[in-house]
C-alpha atoms as a PDB file:
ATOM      1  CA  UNK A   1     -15.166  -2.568  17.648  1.00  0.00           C
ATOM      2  CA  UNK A   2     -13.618   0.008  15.612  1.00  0.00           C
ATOM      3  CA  UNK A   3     -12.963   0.704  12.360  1.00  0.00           C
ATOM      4  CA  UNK A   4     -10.085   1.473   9.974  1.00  0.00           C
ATOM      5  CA  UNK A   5     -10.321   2.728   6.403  1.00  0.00           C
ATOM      6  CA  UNK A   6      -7.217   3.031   3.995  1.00  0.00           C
ATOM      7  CA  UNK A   7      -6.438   3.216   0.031  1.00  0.00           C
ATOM      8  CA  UNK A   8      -4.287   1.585  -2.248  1.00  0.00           C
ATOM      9  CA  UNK A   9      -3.002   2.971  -5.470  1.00  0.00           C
ATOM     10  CA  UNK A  10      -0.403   2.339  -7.712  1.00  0.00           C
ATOM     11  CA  UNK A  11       0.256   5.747  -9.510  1.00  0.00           C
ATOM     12  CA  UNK A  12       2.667   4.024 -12.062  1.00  0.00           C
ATOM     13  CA  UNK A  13       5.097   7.304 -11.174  1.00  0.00           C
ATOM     14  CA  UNK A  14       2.859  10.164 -12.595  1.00  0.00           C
ATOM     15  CA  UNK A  15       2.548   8.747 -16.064  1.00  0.00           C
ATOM     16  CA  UNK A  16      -1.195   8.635 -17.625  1.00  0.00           C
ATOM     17  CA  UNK A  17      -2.893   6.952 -19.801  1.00  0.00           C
ATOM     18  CA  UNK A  18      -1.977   9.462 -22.347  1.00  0.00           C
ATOM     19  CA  UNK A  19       1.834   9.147 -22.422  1.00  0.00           C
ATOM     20  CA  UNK A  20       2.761  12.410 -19.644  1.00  0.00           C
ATOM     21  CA  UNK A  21       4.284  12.181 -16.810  1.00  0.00           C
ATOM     22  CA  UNK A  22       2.315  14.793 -14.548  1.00  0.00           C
ATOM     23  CA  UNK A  23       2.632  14.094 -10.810  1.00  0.00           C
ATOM     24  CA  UNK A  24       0.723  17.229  -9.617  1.00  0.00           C
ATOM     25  CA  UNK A  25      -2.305  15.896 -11.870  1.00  0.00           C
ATOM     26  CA  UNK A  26      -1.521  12.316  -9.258  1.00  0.00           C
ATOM     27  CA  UNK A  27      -1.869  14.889  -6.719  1.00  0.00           C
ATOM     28  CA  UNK A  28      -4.831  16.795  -7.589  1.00  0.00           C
ATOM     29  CA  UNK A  29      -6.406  13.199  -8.481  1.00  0.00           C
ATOM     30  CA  UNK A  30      -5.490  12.112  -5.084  1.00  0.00           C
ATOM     31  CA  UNK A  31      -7.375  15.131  -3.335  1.00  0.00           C
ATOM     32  CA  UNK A  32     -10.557  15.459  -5.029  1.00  0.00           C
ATOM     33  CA  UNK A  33     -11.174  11.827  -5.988  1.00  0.00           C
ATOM     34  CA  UNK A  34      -9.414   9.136  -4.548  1.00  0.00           C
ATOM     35  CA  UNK A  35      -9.225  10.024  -0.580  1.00  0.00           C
ATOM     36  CA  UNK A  36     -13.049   9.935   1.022  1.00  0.00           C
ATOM     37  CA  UNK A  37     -13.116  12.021   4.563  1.00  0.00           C
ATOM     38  CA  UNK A  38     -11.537   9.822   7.497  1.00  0.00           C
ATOM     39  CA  UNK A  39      -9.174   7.963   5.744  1.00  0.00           C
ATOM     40  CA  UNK A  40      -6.633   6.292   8.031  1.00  0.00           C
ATOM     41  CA  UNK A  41      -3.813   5.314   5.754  1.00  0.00           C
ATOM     42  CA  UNK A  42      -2.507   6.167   1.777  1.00  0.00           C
ATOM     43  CA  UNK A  43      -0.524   3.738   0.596  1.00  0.00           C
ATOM     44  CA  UNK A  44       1.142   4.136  -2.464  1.00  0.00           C
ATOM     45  CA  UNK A  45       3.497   2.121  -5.333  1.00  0.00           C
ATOM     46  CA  UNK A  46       5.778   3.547  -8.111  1.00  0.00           C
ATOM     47  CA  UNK A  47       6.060   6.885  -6.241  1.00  0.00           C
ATOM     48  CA  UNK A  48       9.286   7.253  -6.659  1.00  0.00           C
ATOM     49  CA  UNK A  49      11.774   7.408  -9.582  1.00  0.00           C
ATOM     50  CA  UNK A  50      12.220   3.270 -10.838  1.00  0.00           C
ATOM     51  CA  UNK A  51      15.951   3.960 -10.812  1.00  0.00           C
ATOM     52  CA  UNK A  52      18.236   4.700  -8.593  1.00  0.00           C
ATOM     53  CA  UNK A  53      18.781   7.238  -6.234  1.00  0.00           C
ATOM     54  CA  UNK A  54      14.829   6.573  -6.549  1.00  0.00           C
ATOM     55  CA  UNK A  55      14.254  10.408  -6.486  1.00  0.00           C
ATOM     56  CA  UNK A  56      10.521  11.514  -5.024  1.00  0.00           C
ATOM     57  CA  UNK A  57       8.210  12.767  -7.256  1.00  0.00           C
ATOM     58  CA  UNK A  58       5.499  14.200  -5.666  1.00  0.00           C
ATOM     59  CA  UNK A  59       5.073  17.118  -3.502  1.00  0.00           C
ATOM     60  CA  UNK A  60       4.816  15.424  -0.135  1.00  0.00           C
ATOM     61  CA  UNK A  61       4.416  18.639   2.073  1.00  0.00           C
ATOM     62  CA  UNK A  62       1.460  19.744   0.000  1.00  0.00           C
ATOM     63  CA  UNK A  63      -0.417  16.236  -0.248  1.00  0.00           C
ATOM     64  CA  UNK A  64      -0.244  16.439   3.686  1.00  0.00           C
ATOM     65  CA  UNK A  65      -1.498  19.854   3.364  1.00  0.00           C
ATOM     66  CA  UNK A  66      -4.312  19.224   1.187  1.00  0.00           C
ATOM     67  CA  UNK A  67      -5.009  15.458   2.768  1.00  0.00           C
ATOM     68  CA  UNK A  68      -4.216  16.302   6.867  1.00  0.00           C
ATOM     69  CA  UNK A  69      -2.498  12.966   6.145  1.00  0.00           C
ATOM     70  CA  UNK A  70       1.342  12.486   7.569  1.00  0.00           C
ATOM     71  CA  UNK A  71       3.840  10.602   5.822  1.00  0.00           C
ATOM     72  CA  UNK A  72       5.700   8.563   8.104  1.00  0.00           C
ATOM     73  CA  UNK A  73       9.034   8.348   6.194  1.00  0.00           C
ATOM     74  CA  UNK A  74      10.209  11.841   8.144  1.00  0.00           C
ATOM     75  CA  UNK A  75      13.205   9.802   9.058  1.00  0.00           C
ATOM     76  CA  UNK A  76      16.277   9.313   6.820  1.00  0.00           C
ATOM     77  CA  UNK A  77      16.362   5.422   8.045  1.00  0.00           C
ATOM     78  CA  UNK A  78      13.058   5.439   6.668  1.00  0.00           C
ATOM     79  CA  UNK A  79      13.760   6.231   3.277  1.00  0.00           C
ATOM     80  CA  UNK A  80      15.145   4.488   0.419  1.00  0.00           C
ATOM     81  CA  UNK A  81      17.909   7.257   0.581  1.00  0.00           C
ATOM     82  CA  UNK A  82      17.969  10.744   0.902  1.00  0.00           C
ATOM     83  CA  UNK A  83      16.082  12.194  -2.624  1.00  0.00           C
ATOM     84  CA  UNK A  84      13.589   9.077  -1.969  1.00  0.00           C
ATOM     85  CA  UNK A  85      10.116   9.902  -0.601  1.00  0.00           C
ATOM     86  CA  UNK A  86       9.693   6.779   0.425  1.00  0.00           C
ATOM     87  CA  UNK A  87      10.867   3.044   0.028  1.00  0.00           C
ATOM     88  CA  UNK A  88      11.523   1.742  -3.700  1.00  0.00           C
ATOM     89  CA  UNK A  89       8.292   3.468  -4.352  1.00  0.00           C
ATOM     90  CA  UNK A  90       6.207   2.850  -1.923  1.00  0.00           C
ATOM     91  CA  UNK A  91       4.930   5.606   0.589  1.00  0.00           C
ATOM     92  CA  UNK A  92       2.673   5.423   3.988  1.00  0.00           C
ATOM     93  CA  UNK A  93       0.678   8.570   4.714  1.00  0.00           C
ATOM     94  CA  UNK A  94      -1.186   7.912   8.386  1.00  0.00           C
ATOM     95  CA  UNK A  95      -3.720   9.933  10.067  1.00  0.00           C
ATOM     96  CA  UNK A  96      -2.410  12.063  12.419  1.00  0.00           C
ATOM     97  CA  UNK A  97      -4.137  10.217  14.871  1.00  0.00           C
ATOM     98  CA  UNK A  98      -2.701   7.349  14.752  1.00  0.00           C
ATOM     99  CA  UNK A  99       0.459   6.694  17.317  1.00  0.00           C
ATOM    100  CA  UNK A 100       3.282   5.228  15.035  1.00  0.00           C
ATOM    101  CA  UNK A 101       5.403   3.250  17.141  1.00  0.00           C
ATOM    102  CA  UNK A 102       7.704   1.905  14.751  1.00  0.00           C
ATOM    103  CA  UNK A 103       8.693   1.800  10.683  1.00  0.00           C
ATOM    104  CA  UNK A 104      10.412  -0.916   9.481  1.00  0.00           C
ATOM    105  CA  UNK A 105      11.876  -0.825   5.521  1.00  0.00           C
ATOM    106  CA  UNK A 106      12.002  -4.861   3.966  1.00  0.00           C
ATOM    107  CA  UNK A 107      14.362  -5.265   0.910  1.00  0.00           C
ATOM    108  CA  UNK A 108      12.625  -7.880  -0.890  1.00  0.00           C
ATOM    109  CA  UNK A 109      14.672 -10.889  -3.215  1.00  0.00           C
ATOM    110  CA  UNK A 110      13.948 -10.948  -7.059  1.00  0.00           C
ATOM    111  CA  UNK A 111      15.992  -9.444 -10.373  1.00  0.00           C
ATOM    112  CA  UNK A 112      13.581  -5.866 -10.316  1.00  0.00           C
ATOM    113  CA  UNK A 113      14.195  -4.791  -6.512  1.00  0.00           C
ATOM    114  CA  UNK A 114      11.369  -4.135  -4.709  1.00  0.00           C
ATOM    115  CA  UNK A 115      10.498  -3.482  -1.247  1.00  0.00           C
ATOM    116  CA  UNK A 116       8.156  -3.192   1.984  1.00  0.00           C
ATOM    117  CA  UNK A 117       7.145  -0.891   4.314  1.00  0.00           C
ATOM    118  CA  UNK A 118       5.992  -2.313   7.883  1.00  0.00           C
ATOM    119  CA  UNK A 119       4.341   0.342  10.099  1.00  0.00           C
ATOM    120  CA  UNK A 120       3.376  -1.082  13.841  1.00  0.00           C
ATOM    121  CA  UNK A 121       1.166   1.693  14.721  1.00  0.00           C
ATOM    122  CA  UNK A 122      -2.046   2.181  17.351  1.00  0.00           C
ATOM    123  CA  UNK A 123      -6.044   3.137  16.629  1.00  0.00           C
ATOM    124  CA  UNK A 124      -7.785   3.881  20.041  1.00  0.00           C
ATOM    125  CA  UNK A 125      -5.971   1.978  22.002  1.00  0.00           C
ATOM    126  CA  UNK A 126      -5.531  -0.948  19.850  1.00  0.00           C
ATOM    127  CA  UNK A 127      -2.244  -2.358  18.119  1.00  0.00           C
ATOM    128  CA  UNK A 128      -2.072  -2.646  14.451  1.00  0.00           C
ATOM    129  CA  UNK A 129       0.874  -3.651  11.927  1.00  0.00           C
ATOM    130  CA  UNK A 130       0.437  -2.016   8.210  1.00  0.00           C
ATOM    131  CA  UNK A 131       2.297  -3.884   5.947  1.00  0.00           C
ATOM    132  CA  UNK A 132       2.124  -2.065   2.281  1.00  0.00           C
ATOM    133  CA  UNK A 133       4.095  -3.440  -0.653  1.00  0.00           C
ATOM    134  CA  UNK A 134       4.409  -3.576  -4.301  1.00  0.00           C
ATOM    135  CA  UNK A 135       5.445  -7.724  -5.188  1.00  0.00           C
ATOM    136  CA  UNK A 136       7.124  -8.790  -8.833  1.00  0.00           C
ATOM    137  CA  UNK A 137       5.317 -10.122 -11.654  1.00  0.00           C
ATOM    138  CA  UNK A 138       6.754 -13.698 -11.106  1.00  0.00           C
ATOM    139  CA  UNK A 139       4.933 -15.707  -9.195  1.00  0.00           C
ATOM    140  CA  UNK A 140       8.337 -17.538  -7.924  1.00  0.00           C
ATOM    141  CA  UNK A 141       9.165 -14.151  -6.815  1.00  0.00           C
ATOM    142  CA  UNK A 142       6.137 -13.358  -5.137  1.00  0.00           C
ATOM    143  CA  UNK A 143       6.262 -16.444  -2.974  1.00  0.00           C
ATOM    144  CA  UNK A 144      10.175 -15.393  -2.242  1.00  0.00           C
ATOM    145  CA  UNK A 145       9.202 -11.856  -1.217  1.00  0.00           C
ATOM    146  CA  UNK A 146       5.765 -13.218   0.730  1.00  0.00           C
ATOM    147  CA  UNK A 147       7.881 -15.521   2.807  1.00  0.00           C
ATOM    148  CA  UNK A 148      10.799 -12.358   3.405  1.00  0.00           C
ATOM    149  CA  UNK A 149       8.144 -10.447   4.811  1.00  0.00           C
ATOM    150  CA  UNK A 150       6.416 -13.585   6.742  1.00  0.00           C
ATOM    151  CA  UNK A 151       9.620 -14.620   8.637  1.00  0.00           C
ATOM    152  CA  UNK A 152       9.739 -10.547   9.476  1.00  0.00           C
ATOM    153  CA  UNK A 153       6.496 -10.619  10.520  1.00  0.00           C
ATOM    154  CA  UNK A 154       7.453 -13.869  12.579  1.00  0.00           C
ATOM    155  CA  UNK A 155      10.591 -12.303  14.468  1.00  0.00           C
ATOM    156  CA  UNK A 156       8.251  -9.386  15.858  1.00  0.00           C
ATOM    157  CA  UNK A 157       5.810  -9.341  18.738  1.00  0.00           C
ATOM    158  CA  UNK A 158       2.519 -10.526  17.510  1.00  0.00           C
ATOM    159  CA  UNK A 159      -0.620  -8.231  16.815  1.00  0.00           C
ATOM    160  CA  UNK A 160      -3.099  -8.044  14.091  1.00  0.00           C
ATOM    161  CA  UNK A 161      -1.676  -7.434  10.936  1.00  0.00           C
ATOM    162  CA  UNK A 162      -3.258  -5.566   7.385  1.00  0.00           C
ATOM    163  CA  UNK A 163      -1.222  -6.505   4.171  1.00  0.00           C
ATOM    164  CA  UNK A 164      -2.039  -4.010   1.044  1.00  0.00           C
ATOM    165  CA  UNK A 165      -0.641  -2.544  -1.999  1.00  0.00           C
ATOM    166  CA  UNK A 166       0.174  -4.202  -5.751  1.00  0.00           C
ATOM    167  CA  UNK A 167       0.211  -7.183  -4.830  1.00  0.00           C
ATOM    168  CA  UNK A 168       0.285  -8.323  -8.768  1.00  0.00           C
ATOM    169  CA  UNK A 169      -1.519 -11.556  -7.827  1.00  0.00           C
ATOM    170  CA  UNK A 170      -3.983 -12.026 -10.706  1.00  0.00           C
ATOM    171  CA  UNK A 171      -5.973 -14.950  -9.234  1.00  0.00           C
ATOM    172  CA  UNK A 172      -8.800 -14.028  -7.030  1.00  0.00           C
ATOM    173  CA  UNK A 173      -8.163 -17.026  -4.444  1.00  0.00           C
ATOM    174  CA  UNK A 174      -4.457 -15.746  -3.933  1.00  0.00           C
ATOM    175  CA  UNK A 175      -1.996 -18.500  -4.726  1.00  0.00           C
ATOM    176  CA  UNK A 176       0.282 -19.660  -3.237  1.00  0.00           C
ATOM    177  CA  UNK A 177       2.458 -16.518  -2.116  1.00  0.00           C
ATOM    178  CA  UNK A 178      -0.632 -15.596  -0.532  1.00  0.00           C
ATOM    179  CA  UNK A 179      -1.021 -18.829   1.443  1.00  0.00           C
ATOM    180  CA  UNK A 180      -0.346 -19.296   5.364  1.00  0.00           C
ATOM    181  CA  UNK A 181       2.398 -21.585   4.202  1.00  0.00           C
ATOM    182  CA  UNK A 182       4.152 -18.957   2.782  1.00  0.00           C
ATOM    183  CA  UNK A 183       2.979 -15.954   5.369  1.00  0.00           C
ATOM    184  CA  UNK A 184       2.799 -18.071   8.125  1.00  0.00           C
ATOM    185  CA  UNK A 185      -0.478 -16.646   9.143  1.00  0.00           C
ATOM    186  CA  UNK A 186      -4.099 -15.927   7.414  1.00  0.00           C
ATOM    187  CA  UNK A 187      -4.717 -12.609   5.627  1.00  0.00           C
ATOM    188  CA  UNK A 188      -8.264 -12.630   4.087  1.00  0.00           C
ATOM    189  CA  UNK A 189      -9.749  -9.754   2.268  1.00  0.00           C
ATOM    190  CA  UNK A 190     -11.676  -9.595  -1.316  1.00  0.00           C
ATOM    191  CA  UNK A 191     -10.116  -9.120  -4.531  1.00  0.00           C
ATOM    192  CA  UNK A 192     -12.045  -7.383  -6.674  1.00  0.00           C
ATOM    193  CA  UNK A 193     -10.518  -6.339 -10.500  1.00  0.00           C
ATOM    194  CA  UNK A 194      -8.122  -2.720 -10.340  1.00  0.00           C
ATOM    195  CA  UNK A 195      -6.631  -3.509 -13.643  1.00  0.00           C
ATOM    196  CA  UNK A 196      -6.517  -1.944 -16.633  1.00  0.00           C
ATOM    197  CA  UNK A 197      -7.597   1.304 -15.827  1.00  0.00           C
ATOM    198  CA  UNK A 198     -10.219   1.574 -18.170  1.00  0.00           C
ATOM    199  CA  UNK A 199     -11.837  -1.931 -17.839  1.00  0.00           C
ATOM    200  CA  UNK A 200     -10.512  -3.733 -15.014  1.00  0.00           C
ATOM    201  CA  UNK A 201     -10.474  -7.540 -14.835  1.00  0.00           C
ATOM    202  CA  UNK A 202      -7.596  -8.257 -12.578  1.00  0.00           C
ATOM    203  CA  UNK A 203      -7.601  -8.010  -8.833  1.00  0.00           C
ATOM    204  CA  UNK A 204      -3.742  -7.118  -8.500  1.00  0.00           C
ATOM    205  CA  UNK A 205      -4.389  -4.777  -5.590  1.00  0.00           C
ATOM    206  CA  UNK A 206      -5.460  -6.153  -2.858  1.00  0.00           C
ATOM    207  CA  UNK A 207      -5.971  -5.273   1.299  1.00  0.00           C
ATOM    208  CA  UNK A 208      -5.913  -8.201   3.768  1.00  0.00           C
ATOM    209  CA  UNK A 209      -5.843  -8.672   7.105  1.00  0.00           C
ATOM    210  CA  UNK A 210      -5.271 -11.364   9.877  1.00  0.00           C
ATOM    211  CA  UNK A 211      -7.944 -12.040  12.501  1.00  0.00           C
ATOM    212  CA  UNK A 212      -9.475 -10.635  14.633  1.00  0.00           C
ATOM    213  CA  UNK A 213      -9.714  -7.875  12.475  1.00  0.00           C
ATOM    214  CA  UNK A 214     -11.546  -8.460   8.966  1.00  0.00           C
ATOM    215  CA  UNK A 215     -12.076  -6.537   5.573  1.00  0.00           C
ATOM    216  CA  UNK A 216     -15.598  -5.430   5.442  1.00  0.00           C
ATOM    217  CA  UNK A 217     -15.074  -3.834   2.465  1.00  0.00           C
ATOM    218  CA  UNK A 218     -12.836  -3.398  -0.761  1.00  0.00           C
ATOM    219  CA  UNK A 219     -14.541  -0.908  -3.048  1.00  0.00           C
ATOM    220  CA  UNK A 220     -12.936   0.325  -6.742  1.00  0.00           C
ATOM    221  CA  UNK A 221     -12.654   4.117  -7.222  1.00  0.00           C
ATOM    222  CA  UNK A 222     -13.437   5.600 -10.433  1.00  0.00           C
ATOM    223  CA  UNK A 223     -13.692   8.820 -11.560  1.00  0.00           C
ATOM    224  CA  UNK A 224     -12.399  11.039 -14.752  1.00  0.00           C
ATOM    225  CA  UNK A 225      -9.488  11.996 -13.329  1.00  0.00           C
ATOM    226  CA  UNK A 226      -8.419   8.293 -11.952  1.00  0.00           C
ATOM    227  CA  UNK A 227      -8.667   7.138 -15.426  1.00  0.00           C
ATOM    228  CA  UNK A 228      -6.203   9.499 -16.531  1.00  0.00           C
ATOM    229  CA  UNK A 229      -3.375   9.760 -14.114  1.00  0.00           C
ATOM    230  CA  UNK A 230      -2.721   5.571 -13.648  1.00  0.00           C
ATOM    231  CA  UNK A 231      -3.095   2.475 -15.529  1.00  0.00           C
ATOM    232  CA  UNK A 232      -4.340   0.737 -12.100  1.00  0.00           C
ATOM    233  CA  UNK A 233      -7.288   1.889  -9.996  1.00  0.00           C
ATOM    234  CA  UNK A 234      -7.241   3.169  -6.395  1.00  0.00           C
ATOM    235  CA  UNK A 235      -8.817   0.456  -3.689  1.00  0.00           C
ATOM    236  CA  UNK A 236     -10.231   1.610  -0.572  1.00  0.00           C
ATOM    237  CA  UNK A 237     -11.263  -0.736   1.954  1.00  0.00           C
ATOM    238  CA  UNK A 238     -12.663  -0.813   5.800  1.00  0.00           C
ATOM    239  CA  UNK A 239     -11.161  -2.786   8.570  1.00  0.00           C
ATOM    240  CA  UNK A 240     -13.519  -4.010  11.225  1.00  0.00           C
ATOM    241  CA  UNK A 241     -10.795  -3.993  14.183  1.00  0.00           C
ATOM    242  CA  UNK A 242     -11.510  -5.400  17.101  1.00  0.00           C
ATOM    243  CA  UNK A 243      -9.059  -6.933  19.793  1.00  0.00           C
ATOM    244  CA  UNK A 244      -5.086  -6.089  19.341  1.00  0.00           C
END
């Protein structure tokens, strides 16, 4: 058994909770109290522009700098287009040493376009699929976009799979875009609350995974800085992997 450790946050595109739009504060917040030492994976939503050409907004070549962690959108076909930093907002940063094999960009159905980012990647010799995200507000949606990325999931070879970002799913069992009848397989995984910022009370970001490998633990940062750069908290969790 090994494990893997990422975090979640949804940096609502450098805007804090008092009105400015600051992305270097995101990034200072990022590197002295969000990321823990060892982190496998930063996944993050609304870190892009919400229009398009979905400009970037962050300094990506410092963040790996300051982090040692690689963004694995290097390619153009792996970006929304060519000012994006990532995919509709959302970004993968890996540890180097992780082997990416493949990245895979979903666009997802629903009025407000949103999208996915599937990474099929390898920890020590075992086979892992990172599927990060950021799902609509509807719940109709959510089970649309939930089954887009299921019947992906479906069409590749099967291994393990770890499902995280905003997943905007307020109840703590999942629902029903959350369901195997919708994903087509199991992803379990705590919910505790990242939203509001200041007093939390919905569990809209999540981490999941399919067996064999299991969520050991999903743990709420906090921290001055956190409660000034987003209105959502970061979630870090720990994969027990084992198999793949």
């Amino acid at each position: 058994m090994t494990e893997f450790s990422c975090v979640s946050w949804n940096i609502h595109r450098g805007r804090g909770n008092d009105g400015v739009v600051d992305p270097d504060r995101t990034r200072k917040v990022l590197v002295s109290e969000v990321l823990g030492p060892g982190t496998d994976a930063l996944i993050l939503q609304e870190a892009d522009e919400e229009t398009p050409p979905h400009g970037g907004i962050l300094d990506i070549s410092r963040i790996e700098r300051e982090t040692g962690l690689c963004c694995v959108h290097t390619e153009p076909t792996h970006r929304w287009g060519e000012a994006s930093h990532g995919f509709l907002g959302v970004i993968v940063f890996l540890h180097p040493a992780l082997e990416v094999e493949d990245v895979a960009l979903l666009d997802l159905p629903g009025q407000c376009h949103r999208g996915a980012v599937v990474v099929d990647a390898a920890k020590g010799g075992r086979k892992l699929r990172l599927i990060a995200t950021h799902l609509s507000l509807s719940q109709a949606l959510r089970v649309a976009q939930m089954r887009t990325i299921g019947q992906h999931v479906f069409r590749r070879g099967a291994r393990p799979a770890i499902l995280c970002g905003d997943l905007n799913e307020w109840r703590p069992w999942g629902g029903l875009a959350l369901s195997p009848r919708v994903l087509g397989a199991h992803f379990r995984g705590p919910a505790p609350a990242t939203f509001p910022i200041r007093r939390p009370f919905l569990p809209l970001d999540r981490v999941l995974a399919t067996p064999p490998f299991r969520v050991t633990e999903a743990r709420v940062l906090d921290g001055r800085g956190i409660r000034m750069a987003s209105d959502h908290r970061p979630l870090a969790a720990r994969i027990a992997i084992t198999g793949g």
